[in-house]
N, C-alpha and C. Protein backbone atom coordinates (compact mmCIF):
# COMPACT_ATOMS: atom_id res chain seq x y z
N UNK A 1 82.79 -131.33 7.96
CA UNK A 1 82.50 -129.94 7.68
C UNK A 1 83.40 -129.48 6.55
N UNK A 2 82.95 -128.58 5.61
CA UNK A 2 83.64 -127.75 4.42
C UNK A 2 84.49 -127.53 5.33
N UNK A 3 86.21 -127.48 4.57
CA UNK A 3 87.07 -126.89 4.74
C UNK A 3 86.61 -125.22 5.14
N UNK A 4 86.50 -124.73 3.72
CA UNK A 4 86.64 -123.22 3.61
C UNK A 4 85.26 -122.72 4.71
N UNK A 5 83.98 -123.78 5.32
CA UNK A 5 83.54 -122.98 5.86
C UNK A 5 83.92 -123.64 7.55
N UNK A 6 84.94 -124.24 7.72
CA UNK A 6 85.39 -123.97 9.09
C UNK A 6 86.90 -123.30 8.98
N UNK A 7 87.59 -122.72 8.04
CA UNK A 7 88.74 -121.88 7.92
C UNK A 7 87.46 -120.31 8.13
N UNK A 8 86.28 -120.06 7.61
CA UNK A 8 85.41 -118.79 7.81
C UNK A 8 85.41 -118.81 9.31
N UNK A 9 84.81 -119.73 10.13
CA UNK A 9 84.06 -119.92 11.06
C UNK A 9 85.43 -119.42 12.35
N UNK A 10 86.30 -120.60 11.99
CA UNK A 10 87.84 -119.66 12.79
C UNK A 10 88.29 -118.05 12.77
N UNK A 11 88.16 -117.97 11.52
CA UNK A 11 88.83 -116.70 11.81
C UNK A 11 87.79 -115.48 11.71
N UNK A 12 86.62 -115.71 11.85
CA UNK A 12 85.42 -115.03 12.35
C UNK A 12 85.37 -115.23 14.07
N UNK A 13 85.72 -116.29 14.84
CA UNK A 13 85.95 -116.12 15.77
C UNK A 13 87.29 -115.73 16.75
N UNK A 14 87.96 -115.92 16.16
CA UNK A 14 89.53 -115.24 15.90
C UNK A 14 89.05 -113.71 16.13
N UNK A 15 88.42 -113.21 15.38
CA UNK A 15 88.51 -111.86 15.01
C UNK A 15 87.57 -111.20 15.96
N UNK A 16 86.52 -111.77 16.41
CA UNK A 16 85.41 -111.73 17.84
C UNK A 16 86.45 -111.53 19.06
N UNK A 17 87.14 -112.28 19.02
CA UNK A 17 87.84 -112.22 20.40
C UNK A 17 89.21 -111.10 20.03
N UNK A 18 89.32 -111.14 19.42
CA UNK A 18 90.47 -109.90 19.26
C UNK A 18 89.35 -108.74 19.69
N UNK A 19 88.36 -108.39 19.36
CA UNK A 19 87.77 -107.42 19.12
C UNK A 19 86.90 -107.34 20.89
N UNK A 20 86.65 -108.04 21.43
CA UNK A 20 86.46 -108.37 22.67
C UNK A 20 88.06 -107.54 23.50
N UNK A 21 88.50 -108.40 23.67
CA UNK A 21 90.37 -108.53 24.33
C UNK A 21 90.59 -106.33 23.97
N UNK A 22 90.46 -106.23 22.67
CA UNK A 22 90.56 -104.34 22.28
C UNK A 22 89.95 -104.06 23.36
N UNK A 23 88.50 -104.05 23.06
CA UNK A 23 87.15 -103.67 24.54
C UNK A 23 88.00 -103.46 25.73
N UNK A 24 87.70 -105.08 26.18
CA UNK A 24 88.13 -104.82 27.49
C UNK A 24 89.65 -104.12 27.98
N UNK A 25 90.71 -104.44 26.82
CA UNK A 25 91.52 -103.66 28.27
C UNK A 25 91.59 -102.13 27.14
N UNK A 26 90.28 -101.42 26.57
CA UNK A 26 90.05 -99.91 26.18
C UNK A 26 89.63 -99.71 27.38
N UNK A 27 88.47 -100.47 28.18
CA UNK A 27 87.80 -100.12 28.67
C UNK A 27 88.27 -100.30 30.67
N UNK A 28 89.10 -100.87 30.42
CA UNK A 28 90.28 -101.39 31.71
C UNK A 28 91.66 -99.44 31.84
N UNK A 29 91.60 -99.75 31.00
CA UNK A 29 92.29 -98.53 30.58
C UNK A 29 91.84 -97.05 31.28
N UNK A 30 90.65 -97.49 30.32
CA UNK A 30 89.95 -95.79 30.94
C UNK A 30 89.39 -95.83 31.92
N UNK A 31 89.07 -97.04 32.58
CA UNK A 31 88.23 -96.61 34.07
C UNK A 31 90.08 -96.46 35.20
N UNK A 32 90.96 -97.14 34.50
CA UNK A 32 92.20 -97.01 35.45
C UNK A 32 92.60 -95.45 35.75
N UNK A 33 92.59 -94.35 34.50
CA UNK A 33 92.93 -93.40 34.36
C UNK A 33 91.74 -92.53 34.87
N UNK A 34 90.29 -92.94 34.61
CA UNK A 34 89.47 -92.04 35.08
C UNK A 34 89.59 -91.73 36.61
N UNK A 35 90.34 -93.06 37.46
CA UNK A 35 90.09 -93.80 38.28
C UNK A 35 91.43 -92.34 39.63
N UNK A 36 92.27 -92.11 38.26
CA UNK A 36 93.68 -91.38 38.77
C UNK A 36 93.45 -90.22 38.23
N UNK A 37 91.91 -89.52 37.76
CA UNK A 37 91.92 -88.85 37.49
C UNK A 37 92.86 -87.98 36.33
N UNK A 38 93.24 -88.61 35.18
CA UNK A 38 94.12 -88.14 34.44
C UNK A 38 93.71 -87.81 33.45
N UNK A 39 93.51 -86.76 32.04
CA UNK A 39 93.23 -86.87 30.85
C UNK A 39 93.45 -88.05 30.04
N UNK A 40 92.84 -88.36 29.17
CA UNK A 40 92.59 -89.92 28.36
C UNK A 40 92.69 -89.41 26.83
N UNK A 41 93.58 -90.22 26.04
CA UNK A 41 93.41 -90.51 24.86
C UNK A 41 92.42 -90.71 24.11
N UNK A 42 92.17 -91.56 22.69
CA UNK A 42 90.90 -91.50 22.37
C UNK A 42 90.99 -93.21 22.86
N UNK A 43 91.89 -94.13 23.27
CA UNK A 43 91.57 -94.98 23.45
C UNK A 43 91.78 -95.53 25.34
N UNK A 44 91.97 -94.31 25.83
CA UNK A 44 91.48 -94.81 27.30
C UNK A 44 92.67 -94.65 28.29
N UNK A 45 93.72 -94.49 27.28
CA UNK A 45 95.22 -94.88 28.00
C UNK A 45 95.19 -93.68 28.57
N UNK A 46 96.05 -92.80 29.88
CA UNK A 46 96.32 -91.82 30.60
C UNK A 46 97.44 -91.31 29.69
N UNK A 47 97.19 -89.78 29.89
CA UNK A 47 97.90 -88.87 28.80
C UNK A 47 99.16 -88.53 30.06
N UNK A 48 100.35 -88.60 29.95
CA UNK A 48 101.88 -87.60 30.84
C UNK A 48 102.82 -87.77 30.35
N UNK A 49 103.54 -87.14 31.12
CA UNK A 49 104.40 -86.83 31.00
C UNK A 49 105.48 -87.20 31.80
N UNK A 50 106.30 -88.37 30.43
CA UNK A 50 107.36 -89.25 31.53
C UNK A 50 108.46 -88.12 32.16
N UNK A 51 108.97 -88.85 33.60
CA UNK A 51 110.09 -87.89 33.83
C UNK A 51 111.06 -88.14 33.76
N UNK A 52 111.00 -89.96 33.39
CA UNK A 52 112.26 -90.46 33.16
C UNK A 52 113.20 -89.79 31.94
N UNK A 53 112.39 -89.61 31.18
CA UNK A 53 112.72 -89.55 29.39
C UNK A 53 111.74 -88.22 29.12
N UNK A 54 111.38 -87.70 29.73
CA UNK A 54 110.69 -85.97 29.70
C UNK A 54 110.34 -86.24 28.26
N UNK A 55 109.52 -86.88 27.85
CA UNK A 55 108.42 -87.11 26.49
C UNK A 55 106.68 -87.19 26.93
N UNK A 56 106.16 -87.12 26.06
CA UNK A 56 104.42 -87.34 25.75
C UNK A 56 104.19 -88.74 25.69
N UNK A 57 103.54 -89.30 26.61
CA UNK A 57 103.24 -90.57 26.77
C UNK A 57 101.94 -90.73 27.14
N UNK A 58 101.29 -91.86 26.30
CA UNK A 58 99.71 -92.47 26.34
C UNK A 58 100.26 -93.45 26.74
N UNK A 59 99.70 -93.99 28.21
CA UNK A 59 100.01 -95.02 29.34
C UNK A 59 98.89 -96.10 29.65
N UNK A 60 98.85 -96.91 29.86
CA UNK A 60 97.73 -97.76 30.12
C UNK A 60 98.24 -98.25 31.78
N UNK A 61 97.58 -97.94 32.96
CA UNK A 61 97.77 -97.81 34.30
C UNK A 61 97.30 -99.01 34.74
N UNK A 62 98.25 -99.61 35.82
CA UNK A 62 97.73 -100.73 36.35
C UNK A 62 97.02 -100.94 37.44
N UNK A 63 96.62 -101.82 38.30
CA UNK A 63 95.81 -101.98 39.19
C UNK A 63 96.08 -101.37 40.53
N UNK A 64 97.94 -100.81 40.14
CA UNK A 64 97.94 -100.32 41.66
C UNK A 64 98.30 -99.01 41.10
N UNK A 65 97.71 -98.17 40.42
CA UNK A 65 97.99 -96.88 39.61
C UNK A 65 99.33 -96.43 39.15
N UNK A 66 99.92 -97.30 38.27
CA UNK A 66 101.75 -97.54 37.88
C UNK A 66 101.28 -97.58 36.16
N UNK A 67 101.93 -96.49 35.83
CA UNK A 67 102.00 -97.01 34.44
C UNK A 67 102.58 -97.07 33.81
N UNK A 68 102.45 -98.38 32.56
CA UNK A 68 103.03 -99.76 32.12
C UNK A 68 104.52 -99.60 31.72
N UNK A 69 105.04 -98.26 31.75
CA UNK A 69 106.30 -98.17 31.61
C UNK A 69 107.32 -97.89 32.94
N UNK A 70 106.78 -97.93 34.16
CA UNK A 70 106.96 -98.34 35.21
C UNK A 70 108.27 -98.64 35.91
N UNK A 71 109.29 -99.04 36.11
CA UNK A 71 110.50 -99.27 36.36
C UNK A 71 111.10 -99.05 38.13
N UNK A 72 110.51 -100.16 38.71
CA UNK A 72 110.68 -99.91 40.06
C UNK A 72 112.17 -99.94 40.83
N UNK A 73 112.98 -100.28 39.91
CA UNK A 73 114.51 -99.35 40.13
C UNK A 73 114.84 -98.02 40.12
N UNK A 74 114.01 -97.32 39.09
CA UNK A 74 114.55 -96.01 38.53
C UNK A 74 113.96 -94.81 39.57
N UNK A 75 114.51 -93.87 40.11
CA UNK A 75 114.24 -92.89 40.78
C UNK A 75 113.22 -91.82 40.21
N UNK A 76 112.84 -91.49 38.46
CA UNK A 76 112.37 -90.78 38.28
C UNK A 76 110.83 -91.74 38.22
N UNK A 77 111.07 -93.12 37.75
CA UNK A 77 109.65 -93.46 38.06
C UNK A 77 108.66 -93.85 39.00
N UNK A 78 109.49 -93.85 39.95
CA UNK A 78 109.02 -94.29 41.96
C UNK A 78 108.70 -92.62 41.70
N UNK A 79 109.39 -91.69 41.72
CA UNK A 79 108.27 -90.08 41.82
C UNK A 79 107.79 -89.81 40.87
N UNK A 80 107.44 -90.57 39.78
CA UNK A 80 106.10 -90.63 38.72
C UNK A 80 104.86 -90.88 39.28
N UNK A 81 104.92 -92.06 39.86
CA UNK A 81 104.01 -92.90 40.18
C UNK A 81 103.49 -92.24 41.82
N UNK A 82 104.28 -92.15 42.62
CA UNK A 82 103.99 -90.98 43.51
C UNK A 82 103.35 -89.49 43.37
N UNK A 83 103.26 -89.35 42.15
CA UNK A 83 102.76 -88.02 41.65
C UNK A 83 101.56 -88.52 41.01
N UNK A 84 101.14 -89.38 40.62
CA UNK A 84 99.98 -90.10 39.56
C UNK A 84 99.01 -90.26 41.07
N UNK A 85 99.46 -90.70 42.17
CA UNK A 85 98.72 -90.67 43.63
C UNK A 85 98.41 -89.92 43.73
N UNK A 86 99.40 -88.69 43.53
CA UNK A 86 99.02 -87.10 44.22
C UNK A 86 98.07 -86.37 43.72
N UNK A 87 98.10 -86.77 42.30
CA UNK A 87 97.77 -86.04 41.52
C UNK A 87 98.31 -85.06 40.98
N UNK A 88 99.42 -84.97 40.79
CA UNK A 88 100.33 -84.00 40.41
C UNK A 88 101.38 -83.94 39.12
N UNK A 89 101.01 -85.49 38.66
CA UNK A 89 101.92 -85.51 37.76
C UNK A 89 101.62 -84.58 36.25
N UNK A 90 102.53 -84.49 35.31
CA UNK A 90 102.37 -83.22 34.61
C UNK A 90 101.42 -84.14 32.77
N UNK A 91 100.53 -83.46 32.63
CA UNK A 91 100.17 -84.10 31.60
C UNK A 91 99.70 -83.21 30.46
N UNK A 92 99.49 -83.68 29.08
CA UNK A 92 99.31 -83.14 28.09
C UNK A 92 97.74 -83.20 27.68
């Protein structure tokens, strides 16, 4: 096979699966947050408000509704994540 048309053929499929891999966890994303009921970004992630670090944070939530900045030592994020249950946590 041509060089240059299996260097095309790679990184045409290279670029398929990147573009796949975006999809799914956009779409992993927003059913997690729809899921916790939270406002969503334009790409799916849950919109709050950390309490660790009291900033604006776009979160991508995991399977057990924890999101990805998470820290199961820290006291303010065990009552983050307790509030993301409740529904209570504070968001933008």
């Amino acid at each position: 096979m041509d060089d240059r048309l299996e260097q095309f053929l790679r990184s045409t499929f290279r670029s398929a699966g990147r573009q796949y891999a975006d999809a799914k966890r956009a779409y992993r994303d927003a059913r997690q947050a729809t899921l916790a009921d939270l406002p969503q970004d334009d790409e799916g992630r849950a919109r709050i408000v950390c309490r660790r670090y009291v900033e604006r944070r776009a979160v991508s939530l995991d399977a057990k509704v924890r999101p990805a900045c998470f820290d199961p030592d820290h006291p303010d994020c065990r009552g983050c994540v307790e509030d993301v249950r409740d529904g209570r946590v504070e968001t933008w």
